[in-house]
Protein backbone atom coordinates (compact mmCIF):
# COMPACT_ATOMS: atom_id res chain seq x y z
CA UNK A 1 0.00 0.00 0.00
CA UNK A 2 1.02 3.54 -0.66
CA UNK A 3 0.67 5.72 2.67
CA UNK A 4 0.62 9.00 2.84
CA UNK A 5 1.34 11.32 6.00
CA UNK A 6 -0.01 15.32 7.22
CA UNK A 7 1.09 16.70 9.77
CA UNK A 8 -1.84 19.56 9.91
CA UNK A 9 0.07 21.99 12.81
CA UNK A 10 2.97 21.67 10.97
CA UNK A 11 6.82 20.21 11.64
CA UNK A 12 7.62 22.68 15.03
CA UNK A 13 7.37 19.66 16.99
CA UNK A 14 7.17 15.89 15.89
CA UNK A 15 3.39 14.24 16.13
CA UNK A 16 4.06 11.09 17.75
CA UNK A 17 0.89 9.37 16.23
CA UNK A 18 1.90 9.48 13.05
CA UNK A 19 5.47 8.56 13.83
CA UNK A 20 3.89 5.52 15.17
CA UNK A 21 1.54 4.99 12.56
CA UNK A 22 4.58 5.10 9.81
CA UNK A 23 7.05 2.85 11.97
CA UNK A 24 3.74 0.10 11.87
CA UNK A 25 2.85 0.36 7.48
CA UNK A 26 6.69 0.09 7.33
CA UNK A 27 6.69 -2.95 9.83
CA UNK A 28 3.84 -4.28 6.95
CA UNK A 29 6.03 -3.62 4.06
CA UNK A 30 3.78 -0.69 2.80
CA UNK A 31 5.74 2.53 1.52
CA UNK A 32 4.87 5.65 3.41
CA UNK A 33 5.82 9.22 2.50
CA UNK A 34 4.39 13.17 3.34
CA UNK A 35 1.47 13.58 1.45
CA UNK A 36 2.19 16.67 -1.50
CA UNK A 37 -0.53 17.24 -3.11
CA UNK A 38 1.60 18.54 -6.54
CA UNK A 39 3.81 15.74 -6.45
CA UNK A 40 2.48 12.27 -4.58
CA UNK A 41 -0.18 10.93 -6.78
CA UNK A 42 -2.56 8.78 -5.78
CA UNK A 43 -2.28 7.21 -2.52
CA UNK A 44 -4.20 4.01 -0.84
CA UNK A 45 -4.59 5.96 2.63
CA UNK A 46 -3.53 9.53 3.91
CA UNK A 47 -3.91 9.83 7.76
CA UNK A 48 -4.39 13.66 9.11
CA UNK A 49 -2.74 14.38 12.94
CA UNK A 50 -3.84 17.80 14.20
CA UNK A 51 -2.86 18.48 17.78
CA UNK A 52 -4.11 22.14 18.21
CA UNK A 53 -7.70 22.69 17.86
CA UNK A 54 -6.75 26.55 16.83
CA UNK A 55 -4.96 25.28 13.66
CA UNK A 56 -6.41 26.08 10.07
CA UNK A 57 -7.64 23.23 8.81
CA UNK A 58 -5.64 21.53 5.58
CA UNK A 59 -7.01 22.96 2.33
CA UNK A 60 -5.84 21.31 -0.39
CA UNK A 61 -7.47 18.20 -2.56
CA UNK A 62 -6.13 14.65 -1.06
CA UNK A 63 -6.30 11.88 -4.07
CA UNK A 64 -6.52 8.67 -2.10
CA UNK A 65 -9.34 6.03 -1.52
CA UNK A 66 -8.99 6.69 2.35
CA UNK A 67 -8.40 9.60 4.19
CA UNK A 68 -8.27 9.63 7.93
CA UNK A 69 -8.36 12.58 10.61
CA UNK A 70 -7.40 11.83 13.98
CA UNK A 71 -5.93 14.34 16.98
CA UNK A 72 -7.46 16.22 20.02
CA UNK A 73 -7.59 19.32 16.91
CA UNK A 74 -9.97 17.85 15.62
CA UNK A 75 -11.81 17.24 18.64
CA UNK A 76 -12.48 20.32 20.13
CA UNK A 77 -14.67 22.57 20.11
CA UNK A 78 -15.85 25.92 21.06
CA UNK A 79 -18.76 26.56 23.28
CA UNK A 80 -19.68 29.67 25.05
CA UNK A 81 -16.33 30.35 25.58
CA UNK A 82 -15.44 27.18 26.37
CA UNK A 83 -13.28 24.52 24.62
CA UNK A 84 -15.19 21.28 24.64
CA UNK A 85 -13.20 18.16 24.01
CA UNK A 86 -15.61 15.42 22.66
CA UNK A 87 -13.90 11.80 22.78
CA UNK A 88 -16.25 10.54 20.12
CA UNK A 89 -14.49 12.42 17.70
CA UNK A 90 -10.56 11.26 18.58
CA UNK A 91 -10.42 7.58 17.81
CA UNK A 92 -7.74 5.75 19.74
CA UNK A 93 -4.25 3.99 17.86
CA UNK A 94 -5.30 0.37 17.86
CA UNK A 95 -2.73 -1.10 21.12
CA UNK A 96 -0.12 -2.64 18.29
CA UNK A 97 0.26 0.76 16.68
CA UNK A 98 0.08 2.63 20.28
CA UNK A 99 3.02 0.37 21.60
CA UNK A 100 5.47 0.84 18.00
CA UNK A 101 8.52 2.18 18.77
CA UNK A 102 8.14 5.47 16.96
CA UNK A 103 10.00 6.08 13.12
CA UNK A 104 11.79 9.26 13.73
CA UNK A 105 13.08 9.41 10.29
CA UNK A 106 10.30 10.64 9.04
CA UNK A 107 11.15 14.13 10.55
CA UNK A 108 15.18 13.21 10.69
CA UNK A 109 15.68 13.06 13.73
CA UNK A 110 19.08 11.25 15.41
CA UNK A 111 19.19 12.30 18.75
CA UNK A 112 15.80 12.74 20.65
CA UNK A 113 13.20 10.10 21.87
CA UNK A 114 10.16 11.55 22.04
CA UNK A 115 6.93 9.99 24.58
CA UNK A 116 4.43 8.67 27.41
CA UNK A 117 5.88 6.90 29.99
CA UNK A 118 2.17 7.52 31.99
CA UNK A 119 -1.21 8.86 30.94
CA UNK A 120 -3.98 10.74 33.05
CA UNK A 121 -4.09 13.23 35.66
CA UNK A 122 -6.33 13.25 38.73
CA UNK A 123 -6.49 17.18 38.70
CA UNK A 124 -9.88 17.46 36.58
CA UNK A 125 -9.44 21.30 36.01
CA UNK A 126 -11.63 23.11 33.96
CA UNK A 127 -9.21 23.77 31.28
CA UNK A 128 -7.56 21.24 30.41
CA UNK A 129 -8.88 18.19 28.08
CA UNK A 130 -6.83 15.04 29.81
CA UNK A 131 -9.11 14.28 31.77
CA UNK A 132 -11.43 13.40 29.18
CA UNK A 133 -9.00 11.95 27.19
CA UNK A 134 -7.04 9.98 29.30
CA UNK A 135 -8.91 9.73 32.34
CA UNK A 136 -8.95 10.87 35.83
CA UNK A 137 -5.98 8.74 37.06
CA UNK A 138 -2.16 9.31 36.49
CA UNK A 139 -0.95 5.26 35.18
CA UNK A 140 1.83 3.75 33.16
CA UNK A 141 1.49 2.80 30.08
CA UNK A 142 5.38 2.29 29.27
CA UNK A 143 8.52 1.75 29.92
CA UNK A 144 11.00 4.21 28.35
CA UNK A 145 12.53 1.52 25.87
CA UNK A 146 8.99 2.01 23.96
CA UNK A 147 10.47 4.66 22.30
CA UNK A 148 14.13 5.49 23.45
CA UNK A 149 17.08 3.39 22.34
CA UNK A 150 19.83 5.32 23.21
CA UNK A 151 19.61 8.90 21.97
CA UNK A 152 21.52 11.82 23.67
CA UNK A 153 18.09 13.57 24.48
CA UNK A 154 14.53 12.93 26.11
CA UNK A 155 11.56 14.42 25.69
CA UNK A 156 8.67 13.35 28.08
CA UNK A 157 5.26 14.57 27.35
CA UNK A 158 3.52 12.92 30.41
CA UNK A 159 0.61 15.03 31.72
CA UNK A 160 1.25 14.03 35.70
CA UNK A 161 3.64 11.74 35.72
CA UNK A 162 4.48 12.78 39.58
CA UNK A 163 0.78 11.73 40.25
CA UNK A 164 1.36 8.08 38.83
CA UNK A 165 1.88 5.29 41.89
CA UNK A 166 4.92 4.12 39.78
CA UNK A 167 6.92 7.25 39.76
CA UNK A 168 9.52 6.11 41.29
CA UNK A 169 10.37 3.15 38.75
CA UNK A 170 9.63 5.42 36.11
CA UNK A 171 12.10 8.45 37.18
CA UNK A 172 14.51 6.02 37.97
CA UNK A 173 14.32 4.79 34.29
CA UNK A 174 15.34 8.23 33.68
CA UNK A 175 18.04 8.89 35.72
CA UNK A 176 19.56 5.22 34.03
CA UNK A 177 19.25 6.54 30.79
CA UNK A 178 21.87 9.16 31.42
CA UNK A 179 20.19 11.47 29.02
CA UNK A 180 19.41 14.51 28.52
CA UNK A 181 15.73 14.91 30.40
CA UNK A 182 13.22 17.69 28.90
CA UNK A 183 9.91 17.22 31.20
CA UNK A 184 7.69 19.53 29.02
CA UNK A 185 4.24 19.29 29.71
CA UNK A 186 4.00 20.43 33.19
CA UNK A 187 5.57 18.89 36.62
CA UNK A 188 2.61 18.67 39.04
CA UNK A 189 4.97 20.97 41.89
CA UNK A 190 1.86 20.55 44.45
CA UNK A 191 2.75 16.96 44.18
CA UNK A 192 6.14 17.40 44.90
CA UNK A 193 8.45 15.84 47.71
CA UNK A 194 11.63 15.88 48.89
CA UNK A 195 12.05 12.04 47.92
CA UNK A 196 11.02 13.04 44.10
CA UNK A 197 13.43 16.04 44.03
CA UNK A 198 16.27 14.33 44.91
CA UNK A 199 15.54 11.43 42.43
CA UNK A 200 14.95 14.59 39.60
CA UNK A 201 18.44 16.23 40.95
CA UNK A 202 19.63 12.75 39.79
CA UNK A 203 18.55 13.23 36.30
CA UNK A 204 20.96 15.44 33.31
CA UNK A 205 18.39 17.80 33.64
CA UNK A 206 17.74 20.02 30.06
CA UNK A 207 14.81 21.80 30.55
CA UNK A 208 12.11 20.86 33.23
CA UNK A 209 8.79 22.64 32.87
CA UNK A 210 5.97 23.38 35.42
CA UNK A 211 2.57 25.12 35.91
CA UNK A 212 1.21 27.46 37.64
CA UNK A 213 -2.57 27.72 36.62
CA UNK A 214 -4.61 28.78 39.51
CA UNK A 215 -4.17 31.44 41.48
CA UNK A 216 -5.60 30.31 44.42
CA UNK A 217 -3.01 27.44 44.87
CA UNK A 218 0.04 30.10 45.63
CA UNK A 219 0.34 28.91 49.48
CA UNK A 220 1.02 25.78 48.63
CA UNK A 221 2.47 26.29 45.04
CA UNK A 222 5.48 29.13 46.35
CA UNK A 223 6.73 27.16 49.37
CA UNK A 224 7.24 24.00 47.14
CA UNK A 225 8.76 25.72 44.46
CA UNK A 226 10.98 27.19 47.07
CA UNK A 227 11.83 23.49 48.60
CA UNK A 228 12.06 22.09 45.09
CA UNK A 229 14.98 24.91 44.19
CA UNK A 230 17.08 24.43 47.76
CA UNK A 231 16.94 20.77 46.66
CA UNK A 232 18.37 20.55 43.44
CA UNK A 233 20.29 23.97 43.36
CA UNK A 234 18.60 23.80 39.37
CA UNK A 235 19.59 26.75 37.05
CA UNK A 236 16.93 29.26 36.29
CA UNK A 237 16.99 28.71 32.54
CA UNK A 238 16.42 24.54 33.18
CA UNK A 239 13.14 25.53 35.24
CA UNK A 240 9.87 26.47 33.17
CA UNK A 241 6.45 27.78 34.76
CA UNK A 242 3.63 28.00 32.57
CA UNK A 243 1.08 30.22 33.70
CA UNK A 244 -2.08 30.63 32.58
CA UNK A 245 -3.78 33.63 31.47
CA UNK A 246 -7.20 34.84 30.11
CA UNK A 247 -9.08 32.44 31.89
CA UNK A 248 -10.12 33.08 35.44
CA UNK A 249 -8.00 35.11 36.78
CA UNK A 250 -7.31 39.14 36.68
CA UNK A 251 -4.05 41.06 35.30
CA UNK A 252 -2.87 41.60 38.59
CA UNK A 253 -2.99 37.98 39.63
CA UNK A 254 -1.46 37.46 36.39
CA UNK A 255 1.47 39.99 37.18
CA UNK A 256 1.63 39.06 40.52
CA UNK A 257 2.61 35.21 39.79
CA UNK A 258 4.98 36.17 37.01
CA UNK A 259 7.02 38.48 39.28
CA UNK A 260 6.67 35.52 41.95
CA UNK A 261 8.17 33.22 40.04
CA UNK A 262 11.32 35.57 38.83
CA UNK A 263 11.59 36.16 42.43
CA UNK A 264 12.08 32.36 43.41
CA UNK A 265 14.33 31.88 40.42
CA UNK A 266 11.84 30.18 37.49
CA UNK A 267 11.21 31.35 33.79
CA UNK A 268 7.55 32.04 33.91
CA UNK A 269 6.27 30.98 29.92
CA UNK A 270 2.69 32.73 29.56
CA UNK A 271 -0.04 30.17 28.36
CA UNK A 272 -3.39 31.97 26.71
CA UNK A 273 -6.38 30.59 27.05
CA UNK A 274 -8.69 30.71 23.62
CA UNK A 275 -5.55 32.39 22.43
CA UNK A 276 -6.82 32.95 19.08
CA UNK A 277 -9.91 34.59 19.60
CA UNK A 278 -7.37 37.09 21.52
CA UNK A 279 -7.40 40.20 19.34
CA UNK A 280 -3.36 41.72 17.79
CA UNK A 281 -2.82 44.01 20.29
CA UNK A 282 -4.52 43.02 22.98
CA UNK A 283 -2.78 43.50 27.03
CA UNK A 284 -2.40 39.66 27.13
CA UNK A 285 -1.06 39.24 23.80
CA UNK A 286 1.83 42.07 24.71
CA UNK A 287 1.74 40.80 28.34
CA UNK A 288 3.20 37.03 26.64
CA UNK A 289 5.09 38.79 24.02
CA UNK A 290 6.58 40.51 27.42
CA UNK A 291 7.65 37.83 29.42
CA UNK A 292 7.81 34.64 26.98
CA UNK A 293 10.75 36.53 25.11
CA UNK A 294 13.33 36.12 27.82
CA UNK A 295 15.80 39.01 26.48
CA UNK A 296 13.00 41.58 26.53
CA UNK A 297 12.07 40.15 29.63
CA UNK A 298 15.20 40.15 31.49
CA UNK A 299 15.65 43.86 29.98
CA UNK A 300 12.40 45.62 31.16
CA UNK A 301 11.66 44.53 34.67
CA UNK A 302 8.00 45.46 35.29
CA UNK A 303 5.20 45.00 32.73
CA UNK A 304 4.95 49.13 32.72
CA UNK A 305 8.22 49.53 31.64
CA UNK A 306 7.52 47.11 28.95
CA UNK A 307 4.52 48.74 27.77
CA UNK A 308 5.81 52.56 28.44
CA UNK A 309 8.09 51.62 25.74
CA UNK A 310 5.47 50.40 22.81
């Protein structure tokens, strides 16, 4: 069979599924190549990944006899305000494709493993769509061998993985790797212990990233970030805080948790909520601009000096 692969948010970052989805036609001796419309021909099947719900959907003609769409983008909708995830719409990988060990080729590259060691999150907040997804539970659902064989670099998209009952085995799996550990999709810090920092100081630590969503949660959220930094003595550009904005929460609140975080020595990364019904030029889309570009940020210390100069 002749496969054919889109990528609908693009090549910033690699899409897992269909990484997995190439590595399994290949495993069945089918060919498998980026769909281009000018230049691929007719294919048997064309599988769509979107991710991002706020990405334009693909617009040109697809010649095959099957085409399938698949991703939380194209799962989610708006409603009053409100993204909506709806499960009915994001079909599963069958468990033989889920488990493939990923083909990175397909975006070249050598020297990063990209995965899920655990799936879920207990949190349920408002916001986020894992819970619907994945469930209400932090489990495992692999070991880091699924998709790692050596590479220099690790990239761990886990959604809780501190909130998993096997987080021990599985952050010991990292620290026997000897790689190069990016956490990026958000350490749970109200979940964090002494035990689990020193087992993370353990780790080659690249780039470990947080959140910091609700305001509410800053008396327990600032004295763990503050036990979490005496621990592992962490440099401030290896520690990422995503914070929400435009959500429920005011400017000041806002302001108040992004200075917070300089303060205890973490790169707050500002996270919009229904970012692209945001209008150009709007405070929050200046207020990200602000502190998400770390030299302007490190240059202008308060948000008013930032916007006395625009």
């Amino acid at each position: 069979m002749k496969i054919g692969l889109i990528d609908v948010d693009g090549h910033n970052f690699p899409n897992l599924v269909l990484m997995k989805l190439s590595a399994w036609h290949k495993a069945q001796g089918d060919s498998v190549e980026w769909y281009q419309p000018m230049f691929s021909g007719h294919m048997d099947k064309v599988y769509m990944s979107k991710v991002f719900s706020f990405t334009p959907e693909y617009e040109y003609f697809i010649d095959a006899d099957e085409v399938i769409r698949g991703g939380s983008g194209y799962a989610i909708s708006l409603v009053n305000g409100k993204e909506i995830y709806n499960k009915s719409l994001d079909t599963p990988l069958p468990d033989e494709i889920e488990h493939m060990y990923p083909d990175y080729s397909i975006y070249n590259i050598t020297d990063t493993a990209y995965g899920f060691l655990s799936r879920g999150c207990p949190r349920g907040c408002s916001f986020c769509h894992v819970e619907a997804k994945e469930g209400r539970k932090s489990y495992k659902v692999a070991d880091l061998s699924e998709f790692w064989s050596g590479q220099k670099n690790i990239v761990l998209c886990d959604p809780n993985i501190l909130a998993c009952r096997d987080w021990k085995d599985l952050l010991q799996q990292l620290i026997d790797s000897k790689a190069w550990i990016d956490i990026n999709q958000g350490l749970d810090i109200r979940l964090m212990t002494a035990e689990k920092a020193e087992m993370i100081k353990q780790m080659k630590v690249k780039e470990l990233h947080f959140a910091w969503d609700r305001y509410e949660d800053k008396d327990i959220i600032v004295p763990k970030f503050q036990e979490f930094k005496q621990i592992t003595k962490l440099d401030i550009r290896k520690l990422i805080v995503y914070v929400l904005c435009n959500y429920d929460t005011t400017l000041e609140q806002d302001l108040e948790r992004i200075y917070t975080l300089r303060e205890l020595g973490y790169w707050a990364y500002v996270m919009l909520y229904d970012k692209e019904h945001i209008p150009r030029g709007h405070t929050y889309k200046k207020l990200q601009r602000w502190v998400n570009n770390r030299f302007i940020f490190a240059k202008c210390k308060t948000f008013d000096e930032y916007m006395s100069g625009n």
